[in-house]
Protein backbone atom coordinates (compact mmCIF):
# COMPACT_ATOMS: atom_id res chain seq x y z
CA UNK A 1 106.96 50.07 90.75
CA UNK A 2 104.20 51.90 92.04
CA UNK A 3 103.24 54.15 94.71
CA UNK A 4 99.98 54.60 95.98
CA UNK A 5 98.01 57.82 97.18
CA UNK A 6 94.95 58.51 99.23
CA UNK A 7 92.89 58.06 102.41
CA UNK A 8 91.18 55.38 104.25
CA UNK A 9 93.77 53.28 103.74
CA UNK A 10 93.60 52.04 100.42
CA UNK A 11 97.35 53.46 98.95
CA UNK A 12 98.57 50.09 99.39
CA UNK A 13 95.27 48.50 97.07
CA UNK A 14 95.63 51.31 94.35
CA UNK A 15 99.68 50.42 94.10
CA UNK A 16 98.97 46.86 93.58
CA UNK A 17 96.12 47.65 90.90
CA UNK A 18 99.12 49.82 89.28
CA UNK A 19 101.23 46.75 88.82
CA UNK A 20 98.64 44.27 88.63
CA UNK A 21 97.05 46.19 85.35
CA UNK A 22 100.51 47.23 83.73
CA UNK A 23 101.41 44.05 83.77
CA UNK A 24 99.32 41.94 82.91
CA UNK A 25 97.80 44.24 80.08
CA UNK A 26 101.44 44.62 78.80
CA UNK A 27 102.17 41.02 78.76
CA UNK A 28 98.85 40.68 76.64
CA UNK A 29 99.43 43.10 73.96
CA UNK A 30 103.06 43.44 73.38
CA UNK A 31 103.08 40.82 70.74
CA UNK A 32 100.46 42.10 68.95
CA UNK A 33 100.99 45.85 69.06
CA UNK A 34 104.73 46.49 69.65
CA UNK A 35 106.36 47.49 73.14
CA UNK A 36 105.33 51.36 72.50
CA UNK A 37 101.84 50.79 72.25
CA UNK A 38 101.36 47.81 74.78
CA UNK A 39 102.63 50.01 77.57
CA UNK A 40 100.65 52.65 76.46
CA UNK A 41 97.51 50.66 76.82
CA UNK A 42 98.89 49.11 79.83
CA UNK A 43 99.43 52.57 81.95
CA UNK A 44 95.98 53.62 80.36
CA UNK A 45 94.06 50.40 81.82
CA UNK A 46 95.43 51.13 84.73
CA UNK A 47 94.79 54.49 84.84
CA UNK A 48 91.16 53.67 84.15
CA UNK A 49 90.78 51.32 86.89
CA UNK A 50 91.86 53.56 89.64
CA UNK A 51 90.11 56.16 88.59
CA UNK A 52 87.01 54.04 89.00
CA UNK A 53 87.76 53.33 92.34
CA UNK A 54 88.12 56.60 93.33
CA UNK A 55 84.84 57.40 91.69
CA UNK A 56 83.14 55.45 93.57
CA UNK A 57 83.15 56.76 96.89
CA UNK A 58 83.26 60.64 97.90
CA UNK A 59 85.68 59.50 100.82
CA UNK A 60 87.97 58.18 97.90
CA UNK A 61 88.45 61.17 95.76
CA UNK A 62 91.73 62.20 95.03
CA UNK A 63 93.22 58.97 95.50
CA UNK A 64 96.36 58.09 92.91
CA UNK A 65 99.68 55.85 91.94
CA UNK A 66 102.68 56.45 90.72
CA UNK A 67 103.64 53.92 88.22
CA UNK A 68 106.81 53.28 86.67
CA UNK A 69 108.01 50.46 84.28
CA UNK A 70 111.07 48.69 83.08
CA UNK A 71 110.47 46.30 80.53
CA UNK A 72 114.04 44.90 79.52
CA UNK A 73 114.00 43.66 75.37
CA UNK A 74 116.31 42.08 73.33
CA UNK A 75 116.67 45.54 71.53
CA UNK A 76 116.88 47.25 74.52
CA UNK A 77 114.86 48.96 77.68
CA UNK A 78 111.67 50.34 77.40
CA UNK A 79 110.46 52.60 80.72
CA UNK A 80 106.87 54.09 81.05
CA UNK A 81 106.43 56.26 83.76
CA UNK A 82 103.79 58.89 85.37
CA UNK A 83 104.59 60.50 88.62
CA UNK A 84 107.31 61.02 91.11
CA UNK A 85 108.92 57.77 91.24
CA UNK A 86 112.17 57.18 89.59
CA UNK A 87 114.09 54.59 87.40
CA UNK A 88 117.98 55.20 87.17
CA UNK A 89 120.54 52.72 85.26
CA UNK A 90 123.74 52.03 87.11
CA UNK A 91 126.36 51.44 85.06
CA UNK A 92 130.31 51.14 85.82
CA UNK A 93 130.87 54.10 88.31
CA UNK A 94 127.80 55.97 86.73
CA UNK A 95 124.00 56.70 87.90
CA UNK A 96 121.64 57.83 85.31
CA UNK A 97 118.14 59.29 86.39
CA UNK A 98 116.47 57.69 83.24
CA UNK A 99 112.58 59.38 84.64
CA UNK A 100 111.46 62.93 84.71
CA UNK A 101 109.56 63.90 88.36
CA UNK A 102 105.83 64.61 87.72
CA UNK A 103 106.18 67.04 89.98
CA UNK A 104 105.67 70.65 90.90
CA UNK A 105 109.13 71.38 91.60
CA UNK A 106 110.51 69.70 88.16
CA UNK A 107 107.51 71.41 86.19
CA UNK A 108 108.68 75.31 87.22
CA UNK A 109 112.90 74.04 86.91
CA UNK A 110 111.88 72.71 83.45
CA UNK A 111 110.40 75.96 82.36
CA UNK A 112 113.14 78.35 84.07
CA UNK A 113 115.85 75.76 82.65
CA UNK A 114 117.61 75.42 86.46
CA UNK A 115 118.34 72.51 88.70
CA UNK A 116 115.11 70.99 90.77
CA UNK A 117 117.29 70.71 94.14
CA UNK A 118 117.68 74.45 93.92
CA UNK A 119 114.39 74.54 95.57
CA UNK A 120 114.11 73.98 98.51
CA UNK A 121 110.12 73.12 99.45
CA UNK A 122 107.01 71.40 98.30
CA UNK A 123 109.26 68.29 96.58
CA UNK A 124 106.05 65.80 97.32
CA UNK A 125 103.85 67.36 95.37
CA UNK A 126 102.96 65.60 92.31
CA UNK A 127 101.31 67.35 89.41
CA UNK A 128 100.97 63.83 87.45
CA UNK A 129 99.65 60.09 88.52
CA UNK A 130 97.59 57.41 87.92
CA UNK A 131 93.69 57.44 88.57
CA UNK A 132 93.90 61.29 89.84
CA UNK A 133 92.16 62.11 85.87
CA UNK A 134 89.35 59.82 83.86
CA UNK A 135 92.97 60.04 81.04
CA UNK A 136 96.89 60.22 81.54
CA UNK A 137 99.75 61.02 79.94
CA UNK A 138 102.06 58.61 80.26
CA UNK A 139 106.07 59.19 79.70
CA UNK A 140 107.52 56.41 77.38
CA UNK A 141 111.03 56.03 76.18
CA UNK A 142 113.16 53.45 74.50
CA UNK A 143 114.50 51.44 73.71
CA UNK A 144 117.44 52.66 75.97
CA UNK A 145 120.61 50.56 75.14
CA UNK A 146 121.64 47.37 77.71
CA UNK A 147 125.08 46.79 78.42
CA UNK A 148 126.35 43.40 80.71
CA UNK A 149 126.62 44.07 83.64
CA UNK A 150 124.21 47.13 83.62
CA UNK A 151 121.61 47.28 86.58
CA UNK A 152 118.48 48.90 86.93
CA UNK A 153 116.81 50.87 90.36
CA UNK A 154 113.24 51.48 90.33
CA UNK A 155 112.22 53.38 93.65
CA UNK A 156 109.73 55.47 95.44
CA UNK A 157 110.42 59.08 96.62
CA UNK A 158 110.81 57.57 100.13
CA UNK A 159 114.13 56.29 99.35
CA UNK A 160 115.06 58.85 96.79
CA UNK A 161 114.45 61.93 98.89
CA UNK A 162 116.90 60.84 101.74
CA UNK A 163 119.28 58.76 100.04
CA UNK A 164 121.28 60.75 97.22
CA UNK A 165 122.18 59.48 93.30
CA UNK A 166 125.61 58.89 94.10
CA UNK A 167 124.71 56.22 97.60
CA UNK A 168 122.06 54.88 95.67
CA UNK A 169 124.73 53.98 92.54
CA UNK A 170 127.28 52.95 95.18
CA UNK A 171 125.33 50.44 96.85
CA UNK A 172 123.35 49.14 93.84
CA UNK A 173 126.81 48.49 92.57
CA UNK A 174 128.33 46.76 95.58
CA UNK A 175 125.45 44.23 96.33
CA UNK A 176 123.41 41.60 94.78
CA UNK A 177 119.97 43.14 94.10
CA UNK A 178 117.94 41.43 96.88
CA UNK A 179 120.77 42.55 99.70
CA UNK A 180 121.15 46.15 97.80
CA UNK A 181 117.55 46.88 98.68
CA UNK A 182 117.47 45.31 101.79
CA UNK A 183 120.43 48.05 102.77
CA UNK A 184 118.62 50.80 100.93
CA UNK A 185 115.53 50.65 102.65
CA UNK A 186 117.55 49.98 106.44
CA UNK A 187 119.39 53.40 105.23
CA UNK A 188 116.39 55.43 104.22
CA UNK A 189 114.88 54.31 107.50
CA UNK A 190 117.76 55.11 109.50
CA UNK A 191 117.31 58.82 108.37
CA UNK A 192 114.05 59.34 109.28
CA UNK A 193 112.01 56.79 106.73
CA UNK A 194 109.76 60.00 106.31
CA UNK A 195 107.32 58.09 103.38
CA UNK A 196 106.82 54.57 102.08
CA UNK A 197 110.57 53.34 101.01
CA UNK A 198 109.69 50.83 98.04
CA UNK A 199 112.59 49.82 95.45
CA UNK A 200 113.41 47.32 92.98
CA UNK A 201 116.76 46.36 91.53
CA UNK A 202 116.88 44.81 88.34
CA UNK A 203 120.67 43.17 86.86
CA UNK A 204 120.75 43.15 83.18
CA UNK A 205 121.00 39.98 81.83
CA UNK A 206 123.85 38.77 79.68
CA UNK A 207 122.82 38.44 76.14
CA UNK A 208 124.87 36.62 73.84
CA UNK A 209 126.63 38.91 71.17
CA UNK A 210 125.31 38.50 68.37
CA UNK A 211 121.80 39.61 70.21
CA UNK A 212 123.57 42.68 71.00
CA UNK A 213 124.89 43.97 68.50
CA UNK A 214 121.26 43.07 66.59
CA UNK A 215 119.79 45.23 69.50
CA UNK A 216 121.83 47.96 69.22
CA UNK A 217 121.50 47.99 65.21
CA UNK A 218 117.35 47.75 66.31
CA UNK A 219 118.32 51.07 68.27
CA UNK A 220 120.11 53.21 66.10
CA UNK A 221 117.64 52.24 63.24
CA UNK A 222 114.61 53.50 65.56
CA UNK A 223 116.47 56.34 66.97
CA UNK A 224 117.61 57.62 62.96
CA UNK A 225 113.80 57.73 62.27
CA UNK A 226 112.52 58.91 65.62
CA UNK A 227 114.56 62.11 65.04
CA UNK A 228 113.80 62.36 61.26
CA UNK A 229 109.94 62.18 62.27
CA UNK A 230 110.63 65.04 65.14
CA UNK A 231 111.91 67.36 62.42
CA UNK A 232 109.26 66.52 60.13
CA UNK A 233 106.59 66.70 62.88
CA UNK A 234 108.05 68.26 65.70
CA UNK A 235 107.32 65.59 67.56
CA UNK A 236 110.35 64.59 70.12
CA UNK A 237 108.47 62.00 72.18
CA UNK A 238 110.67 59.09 70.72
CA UNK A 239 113.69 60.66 71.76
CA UNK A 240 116.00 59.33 74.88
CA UNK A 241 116.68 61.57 77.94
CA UNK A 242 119.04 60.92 80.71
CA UNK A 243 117.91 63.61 83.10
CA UNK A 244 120.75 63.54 85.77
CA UNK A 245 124.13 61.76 84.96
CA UNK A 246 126.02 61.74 88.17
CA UNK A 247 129.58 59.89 88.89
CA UNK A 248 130.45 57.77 92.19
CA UNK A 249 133.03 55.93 93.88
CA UNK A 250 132.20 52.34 92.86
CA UNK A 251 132.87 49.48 96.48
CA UNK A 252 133.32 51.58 98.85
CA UNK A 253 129.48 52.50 100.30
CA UNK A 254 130.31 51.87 104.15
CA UNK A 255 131.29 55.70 103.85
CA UNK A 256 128.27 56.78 103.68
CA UNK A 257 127.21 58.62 106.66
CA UNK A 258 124.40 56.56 108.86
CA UNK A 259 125.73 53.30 106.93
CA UNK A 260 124.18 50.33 108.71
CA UNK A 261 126.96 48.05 109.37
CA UNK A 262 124.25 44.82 110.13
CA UNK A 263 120.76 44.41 109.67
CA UNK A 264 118.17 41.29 109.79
């Protein structure tokens, strides 16, 4: 999922050089290195590659993605992420923001310890992204447990900005995951469709239990020593966050106000 940035036209080219070098570079390497480091190489090639673009033209300064990952593993999912898009994980009548907002707003909440949406202004500004630096930092966490059944929403600020957790869960829920974007984007449109609406809905596959329970062991081993190397080191990068856990009303999303009751 990625969300492109700049002038003269080229967001749309920079976005698909975002996905195009994640991955493909991830694909190549994750055997090899491990999921940790392949998508870590993967955001960095990609990083690298828009940055050169921008480079090369004055008019194309400043230009920048978004990019964020879900790479679903038999032990579990792996998410790397820079910038202002988000991936949640719907799961029974519960949406988890599984992403932390590159942004200006969720920089100066982090440091005062309040909630982003108490402010009010300058939400699109991004303080984070892909090819706006010659190196990036890039945000990578798992592996986050699967459940059957679970499902997955990678999405742009477009839709997140005007559609709220608790619609997004309730829809994501309701549908199959070609017809819950479909709806998403008609909604996000219907209230004004102020930026690019991109999502992606991903349904958790059923793995056979045995695999799970191998997973989960995978998990729980990894996430023992993550947090025994964070005391040693004080180094907490290994260690999960759900940023927002919010609760909704599972089959029932033609409340929501502006619901489109038909679409093409």
């Amino acid at each position: 999922m990625a969300d492109g940035m700049g002038g003269q036209g080229v967001g749309d080219k920079v976005s698909k050089q975002a996905v195009e070098d994640i991955s493909l570079m991830y694909l190549g390497h994750v055997a090899r290195d491990g999921p940790e480091a392949a998508i870590r190489r993967a955001f960095r090639a990609a990083n690298e590659a828009i940055y050169d673009i921008g480079q090369s033209s004055q008019k194309l300064r400043g230009l920048g993605s978004t990019g964020t990952a879900l790479f679903i593993r038999p032990e579990g999912a792996w998410i790397g992420h820079v910038g202002d898009s988000r991936a949640y994980r719907i799961r029974g009548n519960r949406i988890q923001q599984l992403t932390f907002d590159h942004s200006w707003v969720w920089e100066i909440a982090r440091i005062q310890g309040i909630d982003p949406d108490e402010f009010g202004f300058q939400k699109n500004v991004i303080i984070r992204s892909l090819g706006l630096d010659a190196e990036v930092e890039t945000d990578i966490e798992g592996p986050h447990p699967v459940e059957p059944g679970d499902r997955f929403l990678l999405c742009s600020d477009g839709l997140s900005n005007v559609v709220s957790p608790d619609e997004l869960g309730a829809i994501v829920s309701a549908f199959p995951p070609d017809e819950a974007c479909r709806y998403l984007v008609v909604l996000a449109n219907l209230r004004g469709g102020p930026d690019n609406i991109t999502c992606v809905v991903v349904q958790a596959p059923d793995v056979p239990e045995a695999s799970r329970w191998s997973g989960m062991l995978q998990w729980a081993r990894s996430t023992i020593a993550s947090h025994f190397r964070a005391k040693q080191t004080g180094d907490t990068s290994r260690e999960l966050h759900v940023y927002r856990d919010y609760e909704f009303t599972p089959g029932k999303p033609w409340s929501i106000p502006d619901w489109p009751r038909h679409f093409d």
